[in-house]
Protein backbone atom coordinates (compact mmCIF):
# COMPACT_ATOMS: atom_id res chain seq x y z
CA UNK A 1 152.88 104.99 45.80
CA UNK A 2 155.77 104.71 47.69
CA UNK A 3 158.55 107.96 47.97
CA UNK A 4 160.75 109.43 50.51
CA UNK A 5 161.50 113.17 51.12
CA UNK A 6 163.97 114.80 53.20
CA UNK A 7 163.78 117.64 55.45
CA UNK A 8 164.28 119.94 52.37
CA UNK A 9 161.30 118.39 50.58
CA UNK A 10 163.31 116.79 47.85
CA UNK A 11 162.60 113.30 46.87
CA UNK A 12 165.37 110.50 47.40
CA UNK A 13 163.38 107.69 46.02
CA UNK A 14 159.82 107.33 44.48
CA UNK A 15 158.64 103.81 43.29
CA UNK A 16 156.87 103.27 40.08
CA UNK A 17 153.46 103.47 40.77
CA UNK A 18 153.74 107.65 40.69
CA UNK A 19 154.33 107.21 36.96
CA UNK A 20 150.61 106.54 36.93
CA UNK A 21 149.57 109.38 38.82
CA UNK A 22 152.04 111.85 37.26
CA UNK A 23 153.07 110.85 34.38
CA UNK A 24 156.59 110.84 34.84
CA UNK A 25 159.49 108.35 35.12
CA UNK A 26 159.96 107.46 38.74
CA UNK A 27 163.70 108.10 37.90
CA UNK A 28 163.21 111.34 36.98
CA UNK A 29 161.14 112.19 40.55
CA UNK A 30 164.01 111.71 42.38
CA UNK A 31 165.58 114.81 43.03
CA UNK A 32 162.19 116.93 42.29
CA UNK A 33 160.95 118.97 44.79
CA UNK A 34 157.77 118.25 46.59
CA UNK A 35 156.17 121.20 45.31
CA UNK A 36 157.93 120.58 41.53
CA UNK A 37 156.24 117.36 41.76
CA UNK A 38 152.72 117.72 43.15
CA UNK A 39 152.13 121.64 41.80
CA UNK A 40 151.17 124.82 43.49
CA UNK A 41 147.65 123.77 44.91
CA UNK A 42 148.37 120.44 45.72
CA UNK A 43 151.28 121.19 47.24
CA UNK A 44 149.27 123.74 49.40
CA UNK A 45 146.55 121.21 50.30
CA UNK A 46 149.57 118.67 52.13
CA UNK A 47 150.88 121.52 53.80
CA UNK A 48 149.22 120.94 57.04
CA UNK A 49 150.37 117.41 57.12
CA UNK A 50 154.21 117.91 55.59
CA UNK A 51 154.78 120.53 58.42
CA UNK A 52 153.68 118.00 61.27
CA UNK A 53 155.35 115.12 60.21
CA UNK A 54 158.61 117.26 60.07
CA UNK A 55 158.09 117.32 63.83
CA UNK A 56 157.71 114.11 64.35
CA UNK A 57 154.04 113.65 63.87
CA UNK A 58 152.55 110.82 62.11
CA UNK A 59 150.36 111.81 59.53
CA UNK A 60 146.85 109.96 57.86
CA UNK A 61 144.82 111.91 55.71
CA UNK A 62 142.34 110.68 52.62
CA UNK A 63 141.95 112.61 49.60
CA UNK A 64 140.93 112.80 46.02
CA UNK A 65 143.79 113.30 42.96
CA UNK A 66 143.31 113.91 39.16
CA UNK A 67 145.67 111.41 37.41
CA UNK A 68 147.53 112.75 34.29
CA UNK A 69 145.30 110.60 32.50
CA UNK A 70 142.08 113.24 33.68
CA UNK A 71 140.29 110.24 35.77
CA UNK A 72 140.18 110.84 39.72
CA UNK A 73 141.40 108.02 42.03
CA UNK A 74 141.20 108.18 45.36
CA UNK A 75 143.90 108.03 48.14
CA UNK A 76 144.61 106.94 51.58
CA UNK A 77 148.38 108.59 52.78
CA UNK A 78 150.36 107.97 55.57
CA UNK A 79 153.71 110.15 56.02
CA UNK A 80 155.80 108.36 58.47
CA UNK A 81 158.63 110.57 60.30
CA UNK A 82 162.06 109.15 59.87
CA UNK A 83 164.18 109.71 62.68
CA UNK A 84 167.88 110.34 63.00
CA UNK A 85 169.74 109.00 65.83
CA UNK A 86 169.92 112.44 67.78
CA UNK A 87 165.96 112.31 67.55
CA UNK A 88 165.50 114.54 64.93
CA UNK A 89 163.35 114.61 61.91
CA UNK A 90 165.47 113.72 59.15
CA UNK A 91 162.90 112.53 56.36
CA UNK A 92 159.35 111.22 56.02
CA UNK A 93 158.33 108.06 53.89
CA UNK A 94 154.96 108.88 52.10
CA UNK A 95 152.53 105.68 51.14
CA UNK A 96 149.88 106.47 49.38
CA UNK A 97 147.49 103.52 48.33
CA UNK A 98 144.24 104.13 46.03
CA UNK A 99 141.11 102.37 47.29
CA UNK A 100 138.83 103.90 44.73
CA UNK A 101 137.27 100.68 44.16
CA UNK A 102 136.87 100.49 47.91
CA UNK A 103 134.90 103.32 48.50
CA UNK A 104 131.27 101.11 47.68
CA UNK A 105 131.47 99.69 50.60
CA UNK A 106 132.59 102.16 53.74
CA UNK A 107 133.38 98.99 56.28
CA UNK A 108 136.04 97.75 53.38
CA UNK A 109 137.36 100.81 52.70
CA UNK A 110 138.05 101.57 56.42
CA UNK A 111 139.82 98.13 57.03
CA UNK A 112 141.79 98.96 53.94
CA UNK A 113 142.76 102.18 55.21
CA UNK A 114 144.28 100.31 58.15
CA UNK A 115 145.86 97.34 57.11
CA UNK A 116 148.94 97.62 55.09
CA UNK A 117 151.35 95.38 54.91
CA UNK A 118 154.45 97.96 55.00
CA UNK A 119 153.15 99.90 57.45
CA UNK A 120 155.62 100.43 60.41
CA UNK A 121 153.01 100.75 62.81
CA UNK A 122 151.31 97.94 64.24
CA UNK A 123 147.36 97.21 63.44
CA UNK A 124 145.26 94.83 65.59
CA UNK A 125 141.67 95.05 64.42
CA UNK A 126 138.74 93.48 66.53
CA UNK A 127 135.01 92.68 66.10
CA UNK A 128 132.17 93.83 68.30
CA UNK A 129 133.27 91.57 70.71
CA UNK A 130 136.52 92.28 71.43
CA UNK A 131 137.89 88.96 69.14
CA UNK A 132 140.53 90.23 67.21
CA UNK A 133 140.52 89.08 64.05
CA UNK A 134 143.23 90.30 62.01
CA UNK A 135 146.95 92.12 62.70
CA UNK A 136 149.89 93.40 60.51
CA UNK A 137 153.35 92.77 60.81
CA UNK A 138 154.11 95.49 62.36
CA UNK A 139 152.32 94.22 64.90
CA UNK A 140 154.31 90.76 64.63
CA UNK A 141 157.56 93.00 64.40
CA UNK A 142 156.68 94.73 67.54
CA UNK A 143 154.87 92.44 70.09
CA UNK A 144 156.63 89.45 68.81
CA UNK A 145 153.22 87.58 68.71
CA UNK A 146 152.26 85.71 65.21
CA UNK A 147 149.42 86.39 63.36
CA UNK A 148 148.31 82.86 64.55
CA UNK A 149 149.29 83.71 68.58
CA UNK A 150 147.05 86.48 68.03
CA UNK A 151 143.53 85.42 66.02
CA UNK A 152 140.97 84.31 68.67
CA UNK A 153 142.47 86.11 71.64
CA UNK A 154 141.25 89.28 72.59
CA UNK A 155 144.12 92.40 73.21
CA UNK A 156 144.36 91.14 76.69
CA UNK A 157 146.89 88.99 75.41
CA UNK A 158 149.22 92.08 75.25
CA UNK A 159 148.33 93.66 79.10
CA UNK A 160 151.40 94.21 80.96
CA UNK A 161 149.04 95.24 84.44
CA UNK A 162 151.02 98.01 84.84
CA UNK A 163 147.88 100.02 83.95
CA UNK A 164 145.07 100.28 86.78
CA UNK A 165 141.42 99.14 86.15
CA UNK A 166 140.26 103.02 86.38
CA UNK A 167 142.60 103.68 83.51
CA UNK A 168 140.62 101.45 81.57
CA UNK A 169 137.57 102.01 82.47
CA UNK A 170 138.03 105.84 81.60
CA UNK A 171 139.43 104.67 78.34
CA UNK A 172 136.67 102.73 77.38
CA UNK A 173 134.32 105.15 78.31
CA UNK A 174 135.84 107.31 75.61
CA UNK A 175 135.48 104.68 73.04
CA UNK A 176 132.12 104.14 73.65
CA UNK A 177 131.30 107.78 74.47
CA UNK A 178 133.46 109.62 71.29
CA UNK A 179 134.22 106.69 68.87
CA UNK A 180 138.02 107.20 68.97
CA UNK A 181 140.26 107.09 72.12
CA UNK A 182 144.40 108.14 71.92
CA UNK A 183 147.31 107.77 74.62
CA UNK A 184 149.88 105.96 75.98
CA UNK A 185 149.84 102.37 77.65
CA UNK A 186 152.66 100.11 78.56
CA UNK A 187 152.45 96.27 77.61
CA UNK A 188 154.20 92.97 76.85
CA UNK A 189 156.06 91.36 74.44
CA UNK A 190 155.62 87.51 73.79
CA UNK A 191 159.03 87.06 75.29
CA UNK A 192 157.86 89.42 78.18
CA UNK A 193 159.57 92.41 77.96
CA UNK A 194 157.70 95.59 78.77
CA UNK A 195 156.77 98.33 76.19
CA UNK A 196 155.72 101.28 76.28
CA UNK A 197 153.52 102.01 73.08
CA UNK A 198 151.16 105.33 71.55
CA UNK A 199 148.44 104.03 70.44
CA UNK A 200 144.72 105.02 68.69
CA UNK A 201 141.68 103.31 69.11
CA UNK A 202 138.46 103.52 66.16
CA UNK A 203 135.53 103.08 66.69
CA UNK A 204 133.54 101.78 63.63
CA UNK A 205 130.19 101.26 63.27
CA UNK A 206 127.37 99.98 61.12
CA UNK A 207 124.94 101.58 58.75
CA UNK A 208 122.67 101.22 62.07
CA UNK A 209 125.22 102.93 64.22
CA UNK A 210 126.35 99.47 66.19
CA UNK A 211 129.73 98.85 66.85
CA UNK A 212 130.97 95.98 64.50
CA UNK A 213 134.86 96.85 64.40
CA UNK A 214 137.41 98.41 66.99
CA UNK A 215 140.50 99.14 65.23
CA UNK A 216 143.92 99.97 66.76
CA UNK A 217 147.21 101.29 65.45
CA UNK A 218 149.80 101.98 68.18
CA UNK A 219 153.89 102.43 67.83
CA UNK A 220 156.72 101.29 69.95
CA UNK A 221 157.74 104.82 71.82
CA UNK A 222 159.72 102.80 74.15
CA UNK A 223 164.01 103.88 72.64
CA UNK A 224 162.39 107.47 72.10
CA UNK A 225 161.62 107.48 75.68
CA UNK A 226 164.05 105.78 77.48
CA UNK A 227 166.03 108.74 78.35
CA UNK A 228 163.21 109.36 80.08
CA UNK A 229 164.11 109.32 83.98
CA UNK A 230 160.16 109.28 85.11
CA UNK A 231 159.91 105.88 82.09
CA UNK A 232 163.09 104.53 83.85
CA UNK A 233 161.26 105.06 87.21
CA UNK A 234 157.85 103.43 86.02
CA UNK A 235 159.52 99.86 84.53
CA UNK A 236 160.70 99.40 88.08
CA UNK A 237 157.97 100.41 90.46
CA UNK A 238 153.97 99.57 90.92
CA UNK A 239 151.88 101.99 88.59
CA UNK A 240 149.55 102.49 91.20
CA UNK A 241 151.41 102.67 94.35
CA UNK A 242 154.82 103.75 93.12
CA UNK A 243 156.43 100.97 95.40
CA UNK A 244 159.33 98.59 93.72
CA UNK A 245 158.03 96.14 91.47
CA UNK A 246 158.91 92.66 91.06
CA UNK A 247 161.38 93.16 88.48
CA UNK A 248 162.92 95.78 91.08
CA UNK A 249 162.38 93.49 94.40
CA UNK A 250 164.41 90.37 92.31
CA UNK A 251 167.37 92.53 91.25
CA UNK A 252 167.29 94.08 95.31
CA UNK A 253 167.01 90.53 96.74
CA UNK A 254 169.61 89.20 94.27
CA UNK A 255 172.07 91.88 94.96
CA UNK A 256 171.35 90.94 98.73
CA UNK A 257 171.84 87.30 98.15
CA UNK A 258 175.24 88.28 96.47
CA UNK A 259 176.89 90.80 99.07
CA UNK A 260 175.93 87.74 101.74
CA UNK A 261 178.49 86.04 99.69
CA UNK A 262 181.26 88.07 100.92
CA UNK A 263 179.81 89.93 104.68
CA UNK A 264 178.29 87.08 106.32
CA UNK A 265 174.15 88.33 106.95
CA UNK A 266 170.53 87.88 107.26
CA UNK A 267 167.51 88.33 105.63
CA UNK A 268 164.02 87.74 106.07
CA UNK A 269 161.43 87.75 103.41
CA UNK A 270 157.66 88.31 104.38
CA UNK A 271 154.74 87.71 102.00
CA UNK A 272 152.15 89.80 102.78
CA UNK A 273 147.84 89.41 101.92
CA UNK A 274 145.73 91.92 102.68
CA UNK A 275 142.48 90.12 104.54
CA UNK A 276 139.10 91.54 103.56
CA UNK A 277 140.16 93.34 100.69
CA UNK A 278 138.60 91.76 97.98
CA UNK A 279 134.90 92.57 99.19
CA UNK A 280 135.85 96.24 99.86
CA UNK A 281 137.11 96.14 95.90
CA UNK A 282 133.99 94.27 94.66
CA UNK A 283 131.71 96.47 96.67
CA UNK A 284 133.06 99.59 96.06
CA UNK A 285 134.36 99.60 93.05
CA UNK A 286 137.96 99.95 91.91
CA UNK A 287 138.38 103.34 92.46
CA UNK A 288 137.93 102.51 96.03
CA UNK A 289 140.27 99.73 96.06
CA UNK A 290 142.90 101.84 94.24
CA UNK A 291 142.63 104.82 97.12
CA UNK A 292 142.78 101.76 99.74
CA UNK A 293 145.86 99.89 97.89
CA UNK A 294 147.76 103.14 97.87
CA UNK A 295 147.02 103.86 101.27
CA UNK A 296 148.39 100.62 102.55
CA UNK A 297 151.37 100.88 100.39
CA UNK A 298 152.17 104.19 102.41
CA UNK A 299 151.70 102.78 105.70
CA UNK A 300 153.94 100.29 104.76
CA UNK A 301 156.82 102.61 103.46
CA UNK A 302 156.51 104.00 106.51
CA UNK A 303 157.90 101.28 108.60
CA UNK A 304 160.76 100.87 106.19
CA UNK A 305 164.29 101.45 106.98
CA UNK A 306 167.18 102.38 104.61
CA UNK A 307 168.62 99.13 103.82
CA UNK A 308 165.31 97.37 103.74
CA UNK A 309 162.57 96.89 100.51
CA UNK A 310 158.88 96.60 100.31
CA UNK A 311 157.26 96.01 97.04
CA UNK A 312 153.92 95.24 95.97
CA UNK A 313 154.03 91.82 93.97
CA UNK A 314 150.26 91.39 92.97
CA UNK A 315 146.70 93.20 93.29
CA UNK A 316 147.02 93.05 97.23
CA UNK A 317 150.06 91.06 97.73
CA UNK A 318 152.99 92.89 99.07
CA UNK A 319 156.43 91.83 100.26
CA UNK A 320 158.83 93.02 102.64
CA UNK A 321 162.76 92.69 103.04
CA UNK A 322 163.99 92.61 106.41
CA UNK A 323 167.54 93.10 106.16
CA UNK A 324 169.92 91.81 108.17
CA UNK A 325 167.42 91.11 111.50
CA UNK A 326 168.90 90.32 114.75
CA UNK A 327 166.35 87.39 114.77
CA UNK A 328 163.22 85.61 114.94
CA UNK A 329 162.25 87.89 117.80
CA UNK A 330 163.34 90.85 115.41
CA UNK A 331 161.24 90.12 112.78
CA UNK A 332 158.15 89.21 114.58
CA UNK A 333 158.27 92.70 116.14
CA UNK A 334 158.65 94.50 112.59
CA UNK A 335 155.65 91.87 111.63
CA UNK A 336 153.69 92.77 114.32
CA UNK A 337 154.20 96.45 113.52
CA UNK A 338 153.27 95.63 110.06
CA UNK A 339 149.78 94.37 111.51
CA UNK A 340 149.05 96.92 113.62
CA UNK A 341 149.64 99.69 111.01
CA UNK A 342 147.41 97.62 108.81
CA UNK A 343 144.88 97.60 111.19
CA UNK A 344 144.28 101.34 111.54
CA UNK A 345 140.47 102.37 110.14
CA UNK A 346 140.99 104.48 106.96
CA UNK A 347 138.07 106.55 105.91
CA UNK A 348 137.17 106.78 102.23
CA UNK A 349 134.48 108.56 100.37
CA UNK A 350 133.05 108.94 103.67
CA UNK A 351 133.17 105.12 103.99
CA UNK A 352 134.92 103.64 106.95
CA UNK A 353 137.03 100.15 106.37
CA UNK A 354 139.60 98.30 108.37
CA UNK A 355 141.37 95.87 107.12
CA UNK A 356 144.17 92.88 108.12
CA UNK A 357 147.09 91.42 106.90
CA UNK A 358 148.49 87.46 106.79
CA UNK A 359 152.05 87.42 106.76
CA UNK A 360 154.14 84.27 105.70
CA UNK A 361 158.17 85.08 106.58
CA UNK A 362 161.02 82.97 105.00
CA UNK A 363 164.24 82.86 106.59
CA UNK A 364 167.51 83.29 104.50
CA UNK A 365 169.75 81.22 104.76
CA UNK A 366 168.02 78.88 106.95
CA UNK A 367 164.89 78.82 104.65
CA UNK A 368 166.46 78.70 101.05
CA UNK A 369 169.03 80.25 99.19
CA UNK A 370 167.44 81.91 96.14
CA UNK A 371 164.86 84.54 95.58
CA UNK A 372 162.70 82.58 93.68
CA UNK A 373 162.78 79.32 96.90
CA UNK A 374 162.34 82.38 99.19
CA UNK A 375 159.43 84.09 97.75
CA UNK A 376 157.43 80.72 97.26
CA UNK A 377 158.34 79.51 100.92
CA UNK A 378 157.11 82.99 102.29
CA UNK A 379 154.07 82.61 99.97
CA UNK A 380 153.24 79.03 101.26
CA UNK A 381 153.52 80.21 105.36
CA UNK A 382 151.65 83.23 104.36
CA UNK A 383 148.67 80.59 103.43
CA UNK A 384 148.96 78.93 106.31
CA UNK A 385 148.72 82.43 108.50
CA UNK A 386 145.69 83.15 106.28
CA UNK A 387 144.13 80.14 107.41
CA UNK A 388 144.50 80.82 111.12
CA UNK A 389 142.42 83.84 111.01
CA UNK A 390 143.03 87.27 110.30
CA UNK A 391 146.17 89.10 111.08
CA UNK A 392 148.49 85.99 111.99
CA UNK A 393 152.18 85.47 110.99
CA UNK A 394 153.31 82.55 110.11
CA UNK A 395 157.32 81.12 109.68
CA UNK A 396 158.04 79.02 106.86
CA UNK A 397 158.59 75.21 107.90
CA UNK A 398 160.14 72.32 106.46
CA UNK A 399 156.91 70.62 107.78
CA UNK A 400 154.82 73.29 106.01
């Protein structure tokens, strides 16, 4: 059964499958009341659910009906909020399907519940080992991905990174822990355009309570959030360390590349590594290398002036725009001030480290002419620092 109902609970449209249920002309339901329609007790029983989709709240529910036949079928209902473009609830859409038959078999019934093809949210389902194995088109209609991108792969195929490894981990934990896990996560489209989506996580297990099926629904939230200054403030910066992204350092080093155009400047581009790092993270755990990250990321805004950028470009990669230096001499110092903040011990958990930086600088104009040449020449000295040792910099070279 398919039916709409606006805010005043009258129907605008009912299909013809709630001529089996009630027993009248689907014609004739439009313009019926939801009460009218359903009668006193019924109407009572969807109360709950009719009052929280009015406010925007999806609704899923299972229940048992007595068709006007006298037999008893039994129903899985979604009521989908229907928006209006000032954000308010305008309508719902109600879809009921019956999976009596279903019910024999609980795994069946659950997939059943979850997979329908008009549904507006998307549905990845997974087996035990995180394979997924089949999606809806919502799904297709949100991520962009095919139903053949996605069999085989596992939901990693959607990860945007903009979520930190202790977010998953806790979410996980949830799964495992409570069966069922709900929130908000950003990821990617096949084209790569960042989302942000609401999405649930099942749990379902087997008569011998092992997992065999991890079932998601989620929504795009993304338009109902984008007036959203903090959701404007997350697509351009690190999740973790709040510093630019790379989508924000590309637009910053663009606009620089432009203005040089017409007021004749400078700029100079370092790639940054953090040395020693990646055994901290691996023996400490994430959590650790999260408090560590966030700490370097500070040190680093610290040295920053007005007019110049530092962004963090990958799990310990950072880069920093120099603007307008007075030369070679200029940006060493900065780069040297770079190390030495860097260097400073930084106690966590009661656990000393000290780490070091390799820094790889590009040169604009001398050392390319777009962002993309600059970042991969300041990437390839920054290699060639690395491999001098800890803590060297490292200009880029046409004989690098």
């Amino acid at each position: 059964m398919i039916g709409y109902w606006d805010r005043d609970l009258r129907c605008r449209y009912a299909n013809n499958a709630y001529s089996e249920w009630f027993g009248i002309a689907a014609e004739d339901i439009v313009g019926m009341t939801f009460q009218q329609l359903a009668g006193e007790q019924l109407f009572n029983r969807n109360k709950p659910h009719i009052e929280k989709v009015l406010t925007g709240e999806p609704q899923r529910f299972e229940r048992s009906l007595r068709k006007v036949d006298g037999s008893v079928g039994h129903i899985i209902g979604h009521y989908i909020p229907d928006f209006a473009s000032d954000g308010t609830v305008q309508g719902f859409v109600i879809q009921s399907n019956e999976v009596t038959l279903l019910k024999a078999t609980e795994a069946k019934l659950k997939l059943a519940a979850c997979v329908f093809d008009s549904m507006l949210d998307g549905v990845l389902i997974t087996d035990a080992n995180n394979i997924i194995i089949s999606v809806n088109p919502g799904f297709t209609e949100i991520t962009g991905y095919t139903v053949q991108d996605a069999i085989g792969q596992t939901p990693k195929l959607l990860q945007s990174n903009r979520q930190s490894q202790a977010f998953y981990a806790a979410m996980w934990h949830e799964i495992t822990t409570q069966g069922r896990w709900q929130g908000e996560m950003w990821n990617h489209r096949k084209d790569g355009e960042l989302y942000l989506q609401r999405m649930t996580i099942n749990l379902l297990r087997d008569g011998d309570g092992e997992p065999v099926r991890y079932v998601s629904v989620f929504s795009d939230i993304t338009e109902l959030r984008r007036k959203d200054e903090h959701i404007k403030h997350l697509a351009f910066h690190d999740a973790l360390t709040d510093l630019p992204n790379r989508t924000l350092l590309m637009d910053r080093i663009n606009q620089k590349l432009l203005n040089s155009h017409r007021e004749q400047c400078k700029l100079a581009l370092m790639f940054l590594d953090l040395d020693g790092f990646k055994p901290v993270n691996d023996k400490f755990g994430h959590n650790v290398g999260d408090i560590l990250l966030k700490e370097m990321a500070k040190r680093l805004q610290a040295l920053v002036r007005q007019s110049d950028t530092v962004a963090r470009v990958g799990g310990d990669e950072f880069i920093f725009i120099l603007n307008n230096p007075q030369g070679t001499s200029d940006v060493t110092e900065v780069a040297n001030r770079i190390i030495s903040s860097i260097n400073q011990p930084i106690t966590i958990l009661g656990n000393e480290f000290q780490i070091g930086v390799s820094i790889g600088i590009a040169m604009y104009p001398e050392h390319g002419d777009s962002s993309l040449e600059l970042i991969r020449n300041a990437d390839t000295a920054m290699y060639i620092a690395k491999s001098s040792g800890k803590n060297k910099v490292s200009f880029f070279s046409l004989n690098n």
